[in-house]
C-alpha atoms as a PDB file:
ATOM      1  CA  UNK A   1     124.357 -77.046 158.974  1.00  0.00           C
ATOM      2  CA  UNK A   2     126.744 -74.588 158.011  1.00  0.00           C
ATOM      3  CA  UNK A   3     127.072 -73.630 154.106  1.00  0.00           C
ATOM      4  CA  UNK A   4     130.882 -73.548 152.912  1.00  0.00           C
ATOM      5  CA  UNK A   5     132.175 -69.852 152.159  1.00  0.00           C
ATOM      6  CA  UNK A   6     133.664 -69.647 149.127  1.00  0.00           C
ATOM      7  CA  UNK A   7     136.420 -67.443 149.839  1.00  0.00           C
ATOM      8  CA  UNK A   8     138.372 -66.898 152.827  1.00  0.00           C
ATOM      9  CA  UNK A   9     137.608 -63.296 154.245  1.00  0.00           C
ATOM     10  CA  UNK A  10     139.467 -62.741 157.452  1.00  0.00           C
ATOM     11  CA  UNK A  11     142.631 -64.348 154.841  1.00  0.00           C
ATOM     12  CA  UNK A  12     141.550 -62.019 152.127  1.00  0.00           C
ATOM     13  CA  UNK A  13     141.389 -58.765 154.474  1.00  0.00           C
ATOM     14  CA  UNK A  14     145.048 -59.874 155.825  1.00  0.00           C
ATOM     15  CA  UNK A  15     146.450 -60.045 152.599  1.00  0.00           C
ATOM     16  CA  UNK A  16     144.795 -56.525 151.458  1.00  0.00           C
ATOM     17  CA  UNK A  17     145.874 -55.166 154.662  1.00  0.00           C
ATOM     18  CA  UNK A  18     149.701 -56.350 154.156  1.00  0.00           C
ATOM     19  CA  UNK A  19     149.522 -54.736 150.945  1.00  0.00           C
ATOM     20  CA  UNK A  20     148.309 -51.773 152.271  1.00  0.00           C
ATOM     21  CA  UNK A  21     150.532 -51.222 154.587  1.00  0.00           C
ATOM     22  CA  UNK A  22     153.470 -53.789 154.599  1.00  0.00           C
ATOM     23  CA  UNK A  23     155.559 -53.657 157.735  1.00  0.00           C
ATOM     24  CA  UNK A  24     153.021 -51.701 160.000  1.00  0.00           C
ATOM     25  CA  UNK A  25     150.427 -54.551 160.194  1.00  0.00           C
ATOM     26  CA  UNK A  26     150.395 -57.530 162.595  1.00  0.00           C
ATOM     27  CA  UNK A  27     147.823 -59.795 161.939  1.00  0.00           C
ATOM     28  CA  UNK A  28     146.061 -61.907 164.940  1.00  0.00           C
ATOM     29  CA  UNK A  29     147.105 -59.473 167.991  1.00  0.00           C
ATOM     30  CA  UNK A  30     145.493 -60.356 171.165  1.00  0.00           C
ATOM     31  CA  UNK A  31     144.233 -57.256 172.918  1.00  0.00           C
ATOM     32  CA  UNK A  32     143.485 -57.722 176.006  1.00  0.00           C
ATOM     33  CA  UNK A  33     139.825 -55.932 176.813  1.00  0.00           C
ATOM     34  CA  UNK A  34     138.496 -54.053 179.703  1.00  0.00           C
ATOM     35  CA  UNK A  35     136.735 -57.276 181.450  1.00  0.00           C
ATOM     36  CA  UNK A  36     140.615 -58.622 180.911  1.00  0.00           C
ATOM     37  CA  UNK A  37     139.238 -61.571 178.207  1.00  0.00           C
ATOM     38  CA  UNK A  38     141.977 -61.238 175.092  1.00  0.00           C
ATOM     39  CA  UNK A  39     140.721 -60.653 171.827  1.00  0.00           C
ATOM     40  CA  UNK A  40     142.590 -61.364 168.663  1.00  0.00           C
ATOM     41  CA  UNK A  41     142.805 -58.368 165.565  1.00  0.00           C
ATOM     42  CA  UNK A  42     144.473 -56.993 163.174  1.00  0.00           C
ATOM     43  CA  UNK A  43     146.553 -53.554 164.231  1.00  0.00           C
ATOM     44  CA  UNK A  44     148.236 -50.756 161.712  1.00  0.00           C
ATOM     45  CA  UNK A  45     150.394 -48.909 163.547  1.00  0.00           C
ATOM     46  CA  UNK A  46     150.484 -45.402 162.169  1.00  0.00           C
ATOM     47  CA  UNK A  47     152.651 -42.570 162.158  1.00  0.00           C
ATOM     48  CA  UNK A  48     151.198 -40.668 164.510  1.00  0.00           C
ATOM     49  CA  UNK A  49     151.196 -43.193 167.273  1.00  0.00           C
ATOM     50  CA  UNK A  50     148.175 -44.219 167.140  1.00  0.00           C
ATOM     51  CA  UNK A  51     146.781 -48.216 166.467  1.00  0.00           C
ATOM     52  CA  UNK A  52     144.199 -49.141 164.192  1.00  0.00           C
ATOM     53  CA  UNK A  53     142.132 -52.073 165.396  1.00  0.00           C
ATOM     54  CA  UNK A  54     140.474 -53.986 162.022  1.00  0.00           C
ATOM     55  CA  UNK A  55     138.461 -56.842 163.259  1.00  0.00           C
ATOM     56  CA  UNK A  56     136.593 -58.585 160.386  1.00  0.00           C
ATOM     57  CA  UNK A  57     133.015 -60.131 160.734  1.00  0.00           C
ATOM     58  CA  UNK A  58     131.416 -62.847 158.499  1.00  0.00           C
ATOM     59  CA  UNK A  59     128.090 -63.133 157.968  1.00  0.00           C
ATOM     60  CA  UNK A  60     127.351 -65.470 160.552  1.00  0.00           C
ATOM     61  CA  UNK A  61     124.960 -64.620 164.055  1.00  0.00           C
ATOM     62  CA  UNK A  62     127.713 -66.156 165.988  1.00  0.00           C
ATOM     63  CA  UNK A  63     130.519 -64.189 164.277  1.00  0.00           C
ATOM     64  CA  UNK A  64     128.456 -60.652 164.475  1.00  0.00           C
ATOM     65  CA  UNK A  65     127.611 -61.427 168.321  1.00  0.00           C
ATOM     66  CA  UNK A  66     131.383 -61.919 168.952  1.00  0.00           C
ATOM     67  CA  UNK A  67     132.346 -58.700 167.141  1.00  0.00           C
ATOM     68  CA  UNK A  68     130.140 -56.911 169.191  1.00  0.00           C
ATOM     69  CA  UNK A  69     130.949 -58.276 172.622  1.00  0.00           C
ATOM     70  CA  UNK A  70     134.993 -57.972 171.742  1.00  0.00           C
ATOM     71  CA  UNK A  71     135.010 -54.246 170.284  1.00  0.00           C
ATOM     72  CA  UNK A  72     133.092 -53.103 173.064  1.00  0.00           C
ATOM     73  CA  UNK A  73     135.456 -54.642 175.807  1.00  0.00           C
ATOM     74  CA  UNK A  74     138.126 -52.869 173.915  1.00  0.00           C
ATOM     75  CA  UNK A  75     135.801 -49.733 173.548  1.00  0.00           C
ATOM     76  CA  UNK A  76     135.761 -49.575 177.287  1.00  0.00           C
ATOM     77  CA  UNK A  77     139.879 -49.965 178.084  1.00  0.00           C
ATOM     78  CA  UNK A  78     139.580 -45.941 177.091  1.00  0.00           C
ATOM     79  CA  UNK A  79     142.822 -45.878 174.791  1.00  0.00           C
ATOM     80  CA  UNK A  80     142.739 -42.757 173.377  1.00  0.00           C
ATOM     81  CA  UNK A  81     145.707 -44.293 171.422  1.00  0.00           C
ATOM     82  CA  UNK A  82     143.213 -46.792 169.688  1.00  0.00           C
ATOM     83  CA  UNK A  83     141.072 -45.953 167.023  1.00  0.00           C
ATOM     84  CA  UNK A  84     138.472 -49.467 165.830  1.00  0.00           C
ATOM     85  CA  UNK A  85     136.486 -50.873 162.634  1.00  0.00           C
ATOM     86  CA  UNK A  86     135.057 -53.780 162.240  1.00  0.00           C
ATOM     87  CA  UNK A  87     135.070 -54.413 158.155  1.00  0.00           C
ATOM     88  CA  UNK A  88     132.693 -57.081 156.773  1.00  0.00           C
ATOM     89  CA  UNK A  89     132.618 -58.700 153.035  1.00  0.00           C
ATOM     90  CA  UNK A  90     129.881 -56.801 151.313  1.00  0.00           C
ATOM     91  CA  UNK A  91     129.816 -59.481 148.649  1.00  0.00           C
ATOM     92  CA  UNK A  92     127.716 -61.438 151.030  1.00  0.00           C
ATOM     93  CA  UNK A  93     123.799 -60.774 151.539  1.00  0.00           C
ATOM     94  CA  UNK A  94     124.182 -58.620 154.592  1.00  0.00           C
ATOM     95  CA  UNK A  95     120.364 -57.249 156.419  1.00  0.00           C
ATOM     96  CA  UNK A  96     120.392 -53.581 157.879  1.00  0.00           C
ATOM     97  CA  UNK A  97     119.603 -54.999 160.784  1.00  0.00           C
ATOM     98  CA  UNK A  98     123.209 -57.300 160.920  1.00  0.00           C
ATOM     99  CA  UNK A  99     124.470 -54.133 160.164  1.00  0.00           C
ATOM    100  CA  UNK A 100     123.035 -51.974 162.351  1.00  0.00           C
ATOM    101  CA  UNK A 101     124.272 -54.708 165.517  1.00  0.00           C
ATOM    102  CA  UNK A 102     127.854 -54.543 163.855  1.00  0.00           C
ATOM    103  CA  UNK A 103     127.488 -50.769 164.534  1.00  0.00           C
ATOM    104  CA  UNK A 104     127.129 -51.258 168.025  1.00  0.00           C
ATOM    105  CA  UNK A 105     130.607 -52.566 168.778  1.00  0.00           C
ATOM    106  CA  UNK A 106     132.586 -49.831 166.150  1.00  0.00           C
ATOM    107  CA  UNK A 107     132.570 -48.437 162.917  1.00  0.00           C
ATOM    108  CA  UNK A 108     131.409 -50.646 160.141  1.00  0.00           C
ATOM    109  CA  UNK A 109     133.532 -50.369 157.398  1.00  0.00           C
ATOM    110  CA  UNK A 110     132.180 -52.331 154.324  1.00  0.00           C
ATOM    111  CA  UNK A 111     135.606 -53.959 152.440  1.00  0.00           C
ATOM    112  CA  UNK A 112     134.929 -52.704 148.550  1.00  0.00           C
ATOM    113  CA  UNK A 113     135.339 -49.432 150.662  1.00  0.00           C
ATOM    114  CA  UNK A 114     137.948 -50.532 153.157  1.00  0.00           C
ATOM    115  CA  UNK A 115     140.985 -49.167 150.653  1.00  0.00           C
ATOM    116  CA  UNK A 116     139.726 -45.590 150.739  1.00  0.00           C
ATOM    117  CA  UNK A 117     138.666 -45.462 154.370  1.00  0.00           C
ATOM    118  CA  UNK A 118     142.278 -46.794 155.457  1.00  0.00           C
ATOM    119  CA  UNK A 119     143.851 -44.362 152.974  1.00  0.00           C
ATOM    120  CA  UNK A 120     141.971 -41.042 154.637  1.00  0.00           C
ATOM    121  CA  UNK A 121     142.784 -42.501 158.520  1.00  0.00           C
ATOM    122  CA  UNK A 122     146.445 -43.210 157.466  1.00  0.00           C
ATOM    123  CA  UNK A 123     146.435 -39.280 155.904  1.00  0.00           C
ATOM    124  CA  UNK A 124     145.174 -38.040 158.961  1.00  0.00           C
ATOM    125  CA  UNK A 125     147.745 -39.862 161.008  1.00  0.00           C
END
């Protein structure tokens, strides 16, 4: 049985997103990774060129495996182009250990955080 979510995360992280950086967002990209499966993400194209890959996770074993196994398909393309996080709700109940699997695939970005860590990689762009 599954429990109901009371809010919408990959919908809330859109929405932040859009505000953050209006017309350089595009919400449910398919990427195509290195074994050729498509993935779907968000991308922020910045000024320098370079793509931002934001892929949210929700608490969920199936979700966290998926996140994995997609960023590191993209991982292995070798776009130097392409720079990834993987940003989960920290308003959830998360172990170190989810965490620590998350890790695997990219950088874990939790979302109360997500503002400031998009502000410093859009600066640097």
């Amino acid at each position: 049985m599954r429990v109901k979510r009371t809010r919408d995360f990959k919908d809330m992280l859109a929405k932040f997103l859009k505000r953050s950086f209006d017309d350089r967002v595009s919400h449910n990209v398919i990427i195509v990774g290195h074994s050729n499966k498509p993935h779907f993400a968000n991308i922020v194209s910045l000024p320098n060129g370079m793509r931002l890959i934001v892929d949210p996770a929700v608490h969920d074993v199936s979700s966290i495996n998926a996140r994995v196994v997609a960023n590191l398909d993209v991982i292995a393309v070798n776009n130097p182009l392409s720079e990834q996080r993987i940003i989960y709700d920290d308003e959830e109940d998360w172990t170190p250990a989810d965490l620590n699997l998350l890790q695997v695939g990219a950088t874990v970005v939790p979302f109360s955080r997500s503002s400031e860590v998009f502000a410093r990689i859009a600066a640097n762009a």
